[in-house]
Each structure stands twice: as C-alpha cells, then as structure tokens.
Protein backbone atom coordinates (compact mmCIF):
# COMPACT_ATOMS: atom_id res chain seq x y z
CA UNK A 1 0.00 0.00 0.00
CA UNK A 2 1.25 3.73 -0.89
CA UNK A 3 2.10 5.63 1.61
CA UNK A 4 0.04 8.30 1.92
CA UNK A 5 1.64 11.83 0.41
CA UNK A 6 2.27 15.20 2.77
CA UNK A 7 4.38 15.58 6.14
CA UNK A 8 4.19 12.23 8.26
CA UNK A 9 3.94 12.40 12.21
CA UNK A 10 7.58 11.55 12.09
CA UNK A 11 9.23 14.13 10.34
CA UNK A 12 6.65 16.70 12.40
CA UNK A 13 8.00 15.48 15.63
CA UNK A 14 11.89 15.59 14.89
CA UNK A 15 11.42 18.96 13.08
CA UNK A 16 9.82 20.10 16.48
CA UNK A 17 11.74 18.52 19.44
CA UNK A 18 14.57 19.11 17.93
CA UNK A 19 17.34 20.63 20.22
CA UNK A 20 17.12 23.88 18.26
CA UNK A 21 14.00 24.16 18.50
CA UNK A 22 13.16 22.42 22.00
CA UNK A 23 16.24 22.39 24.07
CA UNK A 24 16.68 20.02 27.04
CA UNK A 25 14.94 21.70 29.84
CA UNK A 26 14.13 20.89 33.62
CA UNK A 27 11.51 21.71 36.12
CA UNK A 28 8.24 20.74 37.24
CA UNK A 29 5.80 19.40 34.28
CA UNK A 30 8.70 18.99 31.76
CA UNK A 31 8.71 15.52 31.85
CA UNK A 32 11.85 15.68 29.48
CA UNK A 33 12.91 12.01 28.01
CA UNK A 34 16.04 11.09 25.88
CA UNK A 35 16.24 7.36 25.64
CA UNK A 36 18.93 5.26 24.56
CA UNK A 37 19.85 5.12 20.76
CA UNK A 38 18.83 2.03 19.01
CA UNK A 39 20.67 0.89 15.75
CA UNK A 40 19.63 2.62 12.68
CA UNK A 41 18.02 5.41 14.47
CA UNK A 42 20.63 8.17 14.71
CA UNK A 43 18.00 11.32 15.78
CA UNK A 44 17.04 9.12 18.52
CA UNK A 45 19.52 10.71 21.03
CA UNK A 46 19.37 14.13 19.72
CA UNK A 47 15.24 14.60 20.63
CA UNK A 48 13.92 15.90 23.81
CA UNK A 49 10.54 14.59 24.27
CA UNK A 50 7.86 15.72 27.11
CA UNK A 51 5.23 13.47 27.86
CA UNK A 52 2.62 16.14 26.62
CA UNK A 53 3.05 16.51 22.54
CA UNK A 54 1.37 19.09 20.99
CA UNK A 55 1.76 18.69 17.27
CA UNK A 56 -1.60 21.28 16.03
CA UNK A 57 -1.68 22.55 12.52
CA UNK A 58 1.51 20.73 11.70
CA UNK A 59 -0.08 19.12 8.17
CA UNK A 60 0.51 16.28 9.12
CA UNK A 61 -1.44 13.70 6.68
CA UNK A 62 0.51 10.18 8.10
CA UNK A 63 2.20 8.12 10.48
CA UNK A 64 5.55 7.81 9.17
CA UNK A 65 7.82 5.30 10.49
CA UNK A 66 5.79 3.40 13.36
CA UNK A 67 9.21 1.67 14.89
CA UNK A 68 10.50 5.17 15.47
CA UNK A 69 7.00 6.46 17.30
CA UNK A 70 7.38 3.63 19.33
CA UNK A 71 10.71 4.52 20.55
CA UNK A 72 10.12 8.26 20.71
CA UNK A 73 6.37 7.91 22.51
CA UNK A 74 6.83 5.21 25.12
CA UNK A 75 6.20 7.91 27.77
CA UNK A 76 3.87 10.17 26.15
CA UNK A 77 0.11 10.60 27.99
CA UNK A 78 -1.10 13.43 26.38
CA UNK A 79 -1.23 13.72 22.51
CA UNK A 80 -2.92 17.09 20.37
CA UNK A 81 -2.72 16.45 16.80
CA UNK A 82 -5.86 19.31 15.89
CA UNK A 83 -5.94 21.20 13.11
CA UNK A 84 -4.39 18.84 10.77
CA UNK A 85 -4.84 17.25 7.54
CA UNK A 86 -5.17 13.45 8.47
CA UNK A 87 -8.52 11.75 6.51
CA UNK A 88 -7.52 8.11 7.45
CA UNK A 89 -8.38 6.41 10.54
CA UNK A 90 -5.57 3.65 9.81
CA UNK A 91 -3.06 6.28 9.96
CA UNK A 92 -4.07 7.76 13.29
CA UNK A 93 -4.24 3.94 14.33
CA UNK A 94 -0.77 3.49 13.27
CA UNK A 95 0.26 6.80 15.76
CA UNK A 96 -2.11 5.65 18.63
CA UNK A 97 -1.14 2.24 18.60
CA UNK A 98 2.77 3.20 19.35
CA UNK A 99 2.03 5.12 22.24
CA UNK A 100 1.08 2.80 25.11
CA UNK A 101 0.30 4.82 27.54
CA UNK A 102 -1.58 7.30 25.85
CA UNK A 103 -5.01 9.02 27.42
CA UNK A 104 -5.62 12.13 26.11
CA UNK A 105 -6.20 12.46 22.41
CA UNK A 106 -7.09 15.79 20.40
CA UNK A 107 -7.90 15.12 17.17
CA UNK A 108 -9.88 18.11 16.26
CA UNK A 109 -10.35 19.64 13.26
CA UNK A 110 -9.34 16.91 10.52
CA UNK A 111 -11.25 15.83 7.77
CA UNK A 112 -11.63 12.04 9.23
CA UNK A 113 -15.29 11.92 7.95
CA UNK A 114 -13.52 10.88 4.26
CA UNK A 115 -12.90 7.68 6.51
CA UNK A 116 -14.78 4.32 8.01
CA UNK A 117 -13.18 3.56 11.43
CA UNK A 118 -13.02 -0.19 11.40
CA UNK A 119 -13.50 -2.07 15.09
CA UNK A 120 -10.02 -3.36 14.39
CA UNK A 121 -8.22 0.47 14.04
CA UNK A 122 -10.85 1.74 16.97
CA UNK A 123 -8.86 -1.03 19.25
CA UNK A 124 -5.90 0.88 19.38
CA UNK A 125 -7.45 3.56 21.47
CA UNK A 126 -8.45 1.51 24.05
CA UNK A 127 -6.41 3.27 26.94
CA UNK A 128 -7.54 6.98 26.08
CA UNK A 129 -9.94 8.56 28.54
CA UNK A 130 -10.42 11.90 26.95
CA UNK A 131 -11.05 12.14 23.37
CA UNK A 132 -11.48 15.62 21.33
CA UNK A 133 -13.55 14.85 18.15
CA UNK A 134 -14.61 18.68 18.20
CA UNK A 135 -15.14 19.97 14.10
CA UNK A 136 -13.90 16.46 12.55
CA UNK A 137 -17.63 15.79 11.84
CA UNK A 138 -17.30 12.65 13.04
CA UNK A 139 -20.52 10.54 12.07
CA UNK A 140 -22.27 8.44 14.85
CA UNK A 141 -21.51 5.54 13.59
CA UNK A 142 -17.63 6.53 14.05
CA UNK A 143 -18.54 7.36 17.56
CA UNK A 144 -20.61 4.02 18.61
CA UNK A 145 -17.09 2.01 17.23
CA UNK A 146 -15.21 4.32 19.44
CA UNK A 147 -17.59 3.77 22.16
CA UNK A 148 -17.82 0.19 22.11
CA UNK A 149 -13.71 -0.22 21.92
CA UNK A 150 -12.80 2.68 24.74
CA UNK A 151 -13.93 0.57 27.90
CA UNK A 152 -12.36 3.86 30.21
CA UNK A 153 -13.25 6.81 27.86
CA UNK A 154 -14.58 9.55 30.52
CA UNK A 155 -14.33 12.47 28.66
CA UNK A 156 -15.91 13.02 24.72
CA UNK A 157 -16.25 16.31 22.61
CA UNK A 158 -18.34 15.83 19.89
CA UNK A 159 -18.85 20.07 19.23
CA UNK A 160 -18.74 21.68 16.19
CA UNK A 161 -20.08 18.60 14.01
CA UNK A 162 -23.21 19.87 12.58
CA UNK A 163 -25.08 17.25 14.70
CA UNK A 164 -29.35 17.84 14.57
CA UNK A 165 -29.84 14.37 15.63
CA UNK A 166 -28.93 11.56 17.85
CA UNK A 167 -28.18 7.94 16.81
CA UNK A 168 -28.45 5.46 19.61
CA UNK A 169 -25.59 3.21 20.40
CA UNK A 170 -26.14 -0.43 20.97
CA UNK A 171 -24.16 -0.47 23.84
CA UNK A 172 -24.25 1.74 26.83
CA UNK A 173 -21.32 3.36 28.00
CA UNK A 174 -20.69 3.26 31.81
CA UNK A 175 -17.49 4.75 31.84
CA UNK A 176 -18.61 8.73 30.36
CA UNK A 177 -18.70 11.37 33.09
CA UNK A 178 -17.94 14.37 30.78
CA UNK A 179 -20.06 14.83 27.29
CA UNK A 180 -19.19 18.43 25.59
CA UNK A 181 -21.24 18.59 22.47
CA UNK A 182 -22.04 22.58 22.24
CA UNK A 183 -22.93 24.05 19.05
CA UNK A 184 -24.31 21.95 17.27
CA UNK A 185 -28.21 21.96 16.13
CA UNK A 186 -29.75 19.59 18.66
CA UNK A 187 -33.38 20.78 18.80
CA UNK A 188 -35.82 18.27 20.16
CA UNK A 189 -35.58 16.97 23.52
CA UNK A 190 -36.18 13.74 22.39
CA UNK A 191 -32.73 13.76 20.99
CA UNK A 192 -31.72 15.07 23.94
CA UNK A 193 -32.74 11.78 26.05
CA UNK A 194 -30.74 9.68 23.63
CA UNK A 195 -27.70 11.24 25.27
CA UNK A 196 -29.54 9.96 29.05
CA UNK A 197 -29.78 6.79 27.33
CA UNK A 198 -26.18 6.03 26.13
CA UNK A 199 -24.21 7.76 29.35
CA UNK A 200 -26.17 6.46 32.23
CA UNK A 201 -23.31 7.54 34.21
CA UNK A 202 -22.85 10.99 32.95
CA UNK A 203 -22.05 14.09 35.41
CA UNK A 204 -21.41 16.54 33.08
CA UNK A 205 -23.40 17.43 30.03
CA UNK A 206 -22.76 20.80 28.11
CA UNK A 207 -25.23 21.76 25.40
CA UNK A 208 -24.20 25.28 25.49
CA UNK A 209 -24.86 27.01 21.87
CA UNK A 210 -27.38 24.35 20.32
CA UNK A 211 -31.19 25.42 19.51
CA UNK A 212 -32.64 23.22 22.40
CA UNK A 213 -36.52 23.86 22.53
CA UNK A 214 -38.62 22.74 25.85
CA UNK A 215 -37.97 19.82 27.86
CA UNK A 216 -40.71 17.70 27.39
CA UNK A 217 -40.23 14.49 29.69
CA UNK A 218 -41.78 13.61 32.56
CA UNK A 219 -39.36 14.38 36.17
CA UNK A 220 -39.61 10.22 36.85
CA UNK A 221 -38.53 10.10 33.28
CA UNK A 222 -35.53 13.09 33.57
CA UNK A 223 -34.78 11.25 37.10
CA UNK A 224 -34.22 7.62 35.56
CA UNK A 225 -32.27 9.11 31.92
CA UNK A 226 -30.01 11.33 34.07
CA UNK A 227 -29.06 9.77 37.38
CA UNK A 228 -25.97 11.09 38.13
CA UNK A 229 -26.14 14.29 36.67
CA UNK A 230 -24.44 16.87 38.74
CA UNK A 231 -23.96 19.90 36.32
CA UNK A 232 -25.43 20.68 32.40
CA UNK A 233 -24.81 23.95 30.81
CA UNK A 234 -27.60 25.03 28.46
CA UNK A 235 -26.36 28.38 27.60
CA UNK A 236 -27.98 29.88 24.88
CA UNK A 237 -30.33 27.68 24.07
CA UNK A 238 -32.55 29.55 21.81
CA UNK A 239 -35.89 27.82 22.25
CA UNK A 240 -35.99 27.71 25.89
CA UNK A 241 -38.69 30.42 26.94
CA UNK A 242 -41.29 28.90 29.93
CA UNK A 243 -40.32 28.87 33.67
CA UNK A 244 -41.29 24.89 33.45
CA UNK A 245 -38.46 23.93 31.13
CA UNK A 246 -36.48 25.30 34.68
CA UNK A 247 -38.43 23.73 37.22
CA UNK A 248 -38.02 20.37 35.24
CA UNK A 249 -34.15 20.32 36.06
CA UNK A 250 -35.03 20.10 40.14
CA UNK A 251 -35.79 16.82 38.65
CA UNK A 252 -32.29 15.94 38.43
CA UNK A 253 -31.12 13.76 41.94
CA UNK A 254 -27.73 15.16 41.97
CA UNK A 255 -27.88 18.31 40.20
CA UNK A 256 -25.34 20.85 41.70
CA UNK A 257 -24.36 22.98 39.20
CA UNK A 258 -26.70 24.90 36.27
CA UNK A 259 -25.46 27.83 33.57
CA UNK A 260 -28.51 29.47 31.97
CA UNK A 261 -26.75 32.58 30.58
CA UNK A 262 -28.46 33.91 27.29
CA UNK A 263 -32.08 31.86 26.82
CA UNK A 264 -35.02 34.04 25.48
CA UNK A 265 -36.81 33.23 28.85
CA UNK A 266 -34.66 35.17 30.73
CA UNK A 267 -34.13 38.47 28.55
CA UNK A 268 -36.80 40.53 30.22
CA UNK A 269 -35.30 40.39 33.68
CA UNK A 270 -32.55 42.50 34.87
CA UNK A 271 -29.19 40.87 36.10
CA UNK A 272 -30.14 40.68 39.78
CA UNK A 273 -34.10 39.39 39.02
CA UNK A 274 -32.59 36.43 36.80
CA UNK A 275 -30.08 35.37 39.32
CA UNK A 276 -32.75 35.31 42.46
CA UNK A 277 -35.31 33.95 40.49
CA UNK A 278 -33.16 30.98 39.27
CA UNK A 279 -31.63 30.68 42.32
CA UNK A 280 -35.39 30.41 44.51
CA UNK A 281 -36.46 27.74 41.67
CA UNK A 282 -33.53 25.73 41.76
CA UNK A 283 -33.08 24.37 45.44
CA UNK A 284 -30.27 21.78 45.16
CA UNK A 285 -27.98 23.77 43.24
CA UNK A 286 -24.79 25.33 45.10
CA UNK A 287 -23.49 26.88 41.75
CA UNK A 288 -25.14 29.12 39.14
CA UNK A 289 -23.45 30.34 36.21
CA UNK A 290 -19.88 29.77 37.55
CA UNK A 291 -20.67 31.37 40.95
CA UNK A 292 -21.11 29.39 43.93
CA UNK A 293 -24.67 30.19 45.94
CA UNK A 294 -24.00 30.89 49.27
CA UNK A 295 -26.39 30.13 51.81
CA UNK A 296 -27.05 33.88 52.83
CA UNK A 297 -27.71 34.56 49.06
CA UNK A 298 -30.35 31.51 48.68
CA UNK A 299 -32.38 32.87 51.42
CA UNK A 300 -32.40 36.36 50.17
CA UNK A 301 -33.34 34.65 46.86
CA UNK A 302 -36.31 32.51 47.89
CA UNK A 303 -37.36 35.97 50.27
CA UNK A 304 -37.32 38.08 47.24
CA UNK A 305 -38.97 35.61 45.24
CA UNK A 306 -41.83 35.90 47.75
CA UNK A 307 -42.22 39.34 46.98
CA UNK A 308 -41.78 38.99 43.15
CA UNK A 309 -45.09 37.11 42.84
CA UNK A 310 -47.42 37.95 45.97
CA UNK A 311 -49.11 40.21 43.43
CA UNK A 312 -49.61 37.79 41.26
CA UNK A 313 -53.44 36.10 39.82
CA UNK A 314 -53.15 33.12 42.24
CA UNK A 315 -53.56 31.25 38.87
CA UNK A 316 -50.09 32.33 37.57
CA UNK A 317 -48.21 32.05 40.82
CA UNK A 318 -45.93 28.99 40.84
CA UNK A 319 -45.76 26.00 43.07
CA UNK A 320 -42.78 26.97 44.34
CA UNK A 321 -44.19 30.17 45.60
CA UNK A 322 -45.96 28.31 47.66
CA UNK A 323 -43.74 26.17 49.13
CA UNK A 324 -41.67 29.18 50.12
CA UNK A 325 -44.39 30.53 52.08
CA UNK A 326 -44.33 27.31 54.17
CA UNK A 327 -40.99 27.90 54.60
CA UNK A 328 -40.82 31.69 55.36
CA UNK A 329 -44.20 32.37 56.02
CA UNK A 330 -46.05 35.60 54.41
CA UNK A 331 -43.50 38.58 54.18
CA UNK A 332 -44.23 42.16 54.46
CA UNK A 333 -43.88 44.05 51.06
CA UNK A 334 -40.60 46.06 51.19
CA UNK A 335 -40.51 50.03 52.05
CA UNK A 336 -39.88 51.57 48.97
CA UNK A 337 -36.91 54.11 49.73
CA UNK A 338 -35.94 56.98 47.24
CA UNK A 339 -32.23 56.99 47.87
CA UNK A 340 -31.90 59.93 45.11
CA UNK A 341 -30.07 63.03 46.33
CA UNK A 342 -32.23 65.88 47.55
CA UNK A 343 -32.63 68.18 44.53
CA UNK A 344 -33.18 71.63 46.48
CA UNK A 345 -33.41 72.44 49.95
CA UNK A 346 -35.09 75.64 52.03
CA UNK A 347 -32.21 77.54 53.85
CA UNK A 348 -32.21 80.74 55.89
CA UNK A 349 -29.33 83.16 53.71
CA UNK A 350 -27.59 85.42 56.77
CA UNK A 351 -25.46 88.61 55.70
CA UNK A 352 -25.16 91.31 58.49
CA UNK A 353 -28.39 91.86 59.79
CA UNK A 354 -30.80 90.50 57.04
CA UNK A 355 -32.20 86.56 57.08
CA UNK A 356 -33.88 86.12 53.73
CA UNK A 357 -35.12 82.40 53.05
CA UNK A 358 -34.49 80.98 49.70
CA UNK A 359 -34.85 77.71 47.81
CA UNK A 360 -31.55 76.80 46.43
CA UNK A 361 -30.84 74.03 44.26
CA UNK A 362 -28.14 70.98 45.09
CA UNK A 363 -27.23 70.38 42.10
CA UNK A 364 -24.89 73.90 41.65
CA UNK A 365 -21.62 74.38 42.37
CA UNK A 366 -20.89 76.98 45.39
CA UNK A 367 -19.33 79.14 42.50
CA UNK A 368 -23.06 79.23 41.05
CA UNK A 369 -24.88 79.88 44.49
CA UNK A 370 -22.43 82.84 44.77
CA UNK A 371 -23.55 84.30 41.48
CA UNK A 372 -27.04 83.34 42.67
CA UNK A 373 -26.60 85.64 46.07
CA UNK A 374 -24.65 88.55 44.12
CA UNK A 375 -28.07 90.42 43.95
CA UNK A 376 -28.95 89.64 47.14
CA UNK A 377 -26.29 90.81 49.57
CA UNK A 378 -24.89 93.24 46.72
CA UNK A 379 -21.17 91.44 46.77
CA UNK A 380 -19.52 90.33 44.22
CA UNK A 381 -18.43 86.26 43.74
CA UNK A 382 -14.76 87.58 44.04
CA UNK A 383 -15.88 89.67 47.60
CA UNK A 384 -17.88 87.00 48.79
CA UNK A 385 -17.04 84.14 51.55
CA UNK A 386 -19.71 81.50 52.10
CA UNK A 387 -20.18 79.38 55.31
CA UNK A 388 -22.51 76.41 56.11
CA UNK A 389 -24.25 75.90 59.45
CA UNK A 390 -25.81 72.12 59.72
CA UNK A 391 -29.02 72.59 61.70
CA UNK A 392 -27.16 69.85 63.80
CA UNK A 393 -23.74 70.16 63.35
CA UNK A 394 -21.93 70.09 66.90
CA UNK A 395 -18.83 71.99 65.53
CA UNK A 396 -19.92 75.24 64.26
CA UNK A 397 -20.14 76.27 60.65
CA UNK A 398 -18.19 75.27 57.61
CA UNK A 399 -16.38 77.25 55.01
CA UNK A 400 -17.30 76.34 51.54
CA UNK A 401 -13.54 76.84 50.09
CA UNK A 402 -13.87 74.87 46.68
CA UNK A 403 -15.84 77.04 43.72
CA UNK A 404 -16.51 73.80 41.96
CA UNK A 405 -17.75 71.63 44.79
CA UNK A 406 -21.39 70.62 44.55
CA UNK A 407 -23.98 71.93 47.21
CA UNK A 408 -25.76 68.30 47.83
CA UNK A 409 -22.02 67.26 49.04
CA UNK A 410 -22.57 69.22 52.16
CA UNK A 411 -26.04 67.30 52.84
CA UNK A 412 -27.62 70.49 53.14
CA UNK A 413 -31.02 69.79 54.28
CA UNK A 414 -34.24 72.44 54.88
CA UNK A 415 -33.69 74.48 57.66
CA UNK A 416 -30.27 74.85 57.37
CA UNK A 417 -28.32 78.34 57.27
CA UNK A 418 -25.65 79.95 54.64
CA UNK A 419 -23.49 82.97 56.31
CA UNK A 420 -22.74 85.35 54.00
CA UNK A 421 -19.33 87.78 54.62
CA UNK A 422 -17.23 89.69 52.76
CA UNK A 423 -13.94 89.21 52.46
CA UNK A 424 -11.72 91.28 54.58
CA UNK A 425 -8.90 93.11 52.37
C-alpha cells in the first residue's frame, strides 16, 4: 500500500523537538525524556521529548515510520494532533497504537469523515480517557465504534459537528462522566434523552450554543435518563422560553451545578431578578453560572422571590411560591426608599443683619450659588465668603472653600443656614 503523500507524524515530531527548536529543559511538568539510541536510528539521542506533545496545525497527513514512534512515545500521555490534515483512521491507528500509555487524544479539526473507522483500528485507542472529536464531523456511527472499543473513555467532545440528531448506540457506555457537544443543532428533547440513554453515568453534560426547545419528559422520566447528573450547561439555548423547562431540572437527583446565561426566557429580567429567580427555583444547586450560591444569598433569593409574585393572579403564581411561604411564612412588602439626592433644599441666607429664606438648588456648584446671592447681599463672587451651618452640626459652621464643589455634598437639608461675609482686604 502507498504511503500516503504530505508531512508524516515523524518528520513533524523531529522537526519540532529538535534541540534547536526544544532544548533540554528541567523543572516541574517537563517531563523531558532522551532514551537510549537504538541501531539505525541516529535522531534518537538528539530529541527531547515531554510526555505532553502538541503537534496542532503541523499538516501532518501520516504516520511515518511506526518503529521510530514507538521509541520516541513510550512515555507520552497526552497527545494534540488538531488542526491537521489526516482523513484516514488507519493512519491515526498506526500513531495511537505506538504510544502505550496514551489518554488524552485531540484530534480536532481533521477531515476524518472521508474515513470508516473499522473495530479493528478503533482497538488501538483503548487506553484513552479523553477524546477531542470537536469539528472532525465525526458521524455516529464513528462514535458508537469508538464507544464500544474505549472501555475507560470519561471524557468526549463531539462540538462543532453539525449534529441535529442523535443515533443510539447499541451499547451503553458506563465509563462517560464528561459529554461536551455545544454548538451543534440539537433541537428536540427527544434527541436530547438519547444522550440519558447512552451515558447512564454521565455528570457533566454541556449543550451550550445548540437550539434546544422545551424539555418535554416527565421528572420520573428526567430522574431515571439522568441519574448522576451533577452539572449541564444550556447556555444559549434559543428555544428555551417557559419557567417549566427550569423547574423540570429540580428533577435531576444530583444536580449541583446549572449555567442558563443567554435563553429568550430570561431576557426581560434585569441581572439581579434572573439570578434570584433561578436561584429560589432551583433548590439543590450550590453553583449558578460559575458562581457558587451561598447560603445567605439563597435565602435572600427565595425571600425576594416571595415578593416577586405575591401580586400575582393566584392562577399564575408557581408551586414553588408556595412552598416558600411554608418555609418563610407571608413577608411584608418592602418600604420603597428613594435613595436619590435631595434636589433643592429651604435655607435661611444670613449677611449682616438680614435673614432672607431661599430655595436653592443641590445640584450647583458653590461658584453658582455665589452668582445666585450677588443680587442679594450686593457682593460680588470675588468679595464673597460662604459658610454652612448644619441645623445639627456640633462643631460650628463650615467654610465652603472649593468654587466647583457641589452643594448636595454638604447634605444640606431644609432648615439649614448659609453665612454670608465679605472678604476682609
């Protein structure tokens, strides 16, 4: 068989690690390896390897020589070959199966859809735990042969691969704790419990950026799909846009952890309404959108979402409301307090022996007030020294120095008093 044409895995990795252009380094994380040299292999003890490769957007198309990966990748754990141009599952095979203890795998972004993965190639990616399929487009029948041949695989990513359905797998897998498979065009629910069906063990689902419309499953039938869920991310999903669809994810036994950033449902509210309101509907969680809930911050929650619907037609007030109620009991409306600076204030104007009472405004500078007064105590600004007495000030009154300092800085209330004397020359 031909060898495949374009730069092989091979020549990427001794072009890379070479000790020009990766020179033996040490320190925590390095995980630096230089082997001994086996006959006919004469770069073998010129490369410095670390046990994390990262080979992206290299154009890499092959394998290359698979004695030398095994010699060069004994160590290796963590492998990104993203962004490159490999179509043929037998040639990542080749790669995979020369690195033994391989567990993290990246291949993103390569056209492997031009390829069938055989059972027999999927085998040699039975150690890997996390696998990146993000943007290959990556059918689901390549994904049910991966499935069935990765007995530890915890982690998938499956975004970015045009996806509007689910195909079921004939074979569950137990081992899946993380599923990332955000922007995509997953729509119906009903595809949605595929996902329940496949990963009974899942704890993390993200469906962030897909157009997910409203849950429609019973909470016996969200309880028994997702079991072990303990956080889901269903940011911006565009067809979300009834209280219910929220309510439904209390349903959840071990949900801890919900992001709901960006849904049409939510758009109306104002930052602080959406976060108390999710907060007071969602009981079990202990993180919302990436900030943990404190336990001072749920009960101001569920209090304020007391308030938000007391005025409500008892037939649009949720259950929850109620069960709040039980918890708190009724609450008292709160006080509505205008905590808007005074806009003028009545104060008694002294100069010699005149008291004339005038309403001044707060929002002036004392350089204005003194242009105001000009006409009244027949001074001009430049002649004119202005002091404030607080009705209840202990310590006398205060000179007002600064020309462009506003009045309502002085909390000058009614009833106060503004001494008016000229400046001595």
């Amino acid at each position: 068989m031909d060898q495949p044409s374009g730069r092989s895995f091979m020549q990427v990795l001794c072009e890379k690690y070479s000790p020009e252009n990766f020179p033996y380094r040490r320190g925590p994380g390095m995980g630096v390896h230089v082997p001994a040299t086996p006959q006919g292999s004469p770069m073998k003890d010129r490369l410095n390897l670390p046990s994390v490769l990262v080979l992206n957007s290299c154009g890499i198309t092959c394998a290359g020589d698979e004695n030398e990966i095994a010699a060069f990748c004994a160590h290796v754990f963590e492998l990104d070959l993203s962004d490159n141009k490999l179509e043929d599952w037998h040639e990542v095979s080749k790669i995979v199966s020369n690195v033994p203890h391989l567990e993290f795998l990246n291949l993103s972004s390569n056209p492997l859809s031009l390829s069938v993965l055989e059972r027999s190639c999927a085998g040699s990616f039975a150690g890997v735990r996390k696998l990146v399929l993000n943007n290959s487009k990556a059918s689901w029948e390549t994904v049910h042969t991966i499935l069935q041949e990765l007995p530890d695989l915890e982690e998938l990513f499956l975004c970015l691969n045009d996806y509007e359905t689910v195909s079921c797998s004939p074979v569950c897998c137990q081992s899946l704790k993380l599923l990332h498979i955000t922007d995509n065009n997953l729509q119906d629910w009903t595809e949605i419990r595929k996902l329940g069906i496949m990963f009974p063990s899942l704890d993390t689902l993200i469906l962030a950026n897909n157009n997910l419309t409203t849950i429609e499953e019973s909470e016996d039938s969200l309880a028994r799909l997702f079991p072990n869920l303990r956080s889901i991310n269903l940011h911006k999903s565009a067809g979300l846009h009834c209280w219910e669809d929220i309510d439904k994810l209390n349903s959840f036994p071990k949900l801890e952890e919900v992001k709901l950033l960006g849904i049409p449902l939510l758009q109306s509210y104002t930052t602080e309404e959406r976060r108390k309101l999710l907060i007071a509907r969602l009981p079990s969680i202990t993180k919302l959108n990436g900030s943990i809930v404190a336990d001072g911050e749920r009960e101001d929650s569920e209090r304020f979402f007391i308030r938000y619907y007391m005025e409500f037609p008892e037939e649009e007030v949720p259950c929850r409301y109620h069960e709040l109620v039980t918890k708190y009991g009724k609450l008292e409306p709160l006080a509505v307090v205008d905590l808007r600076p005074q806009s003028s204030a009545k104060v008694e104007v002294h100069f010699q022996d005149k008291v004339e009472e005038m309403s001044i405004r707060l929002d002036q500078t004392v350089a204005e007030l003194k242009k105001h007064l000009k006409t009244v105590v027949q001074l001009s600004t430049s002649n004119m020294l202005l002091f404030y007495l607080d009705q209840e000030a202990p310590f006398g009154p205060e000179e007002m120095k600064y020309s462009s300092r506003a009045l309502h800085s002085y909390g000058i209330r009614d009833g106060d008093k503004i001494y008016v004397e000229p400046r001595m020359k």
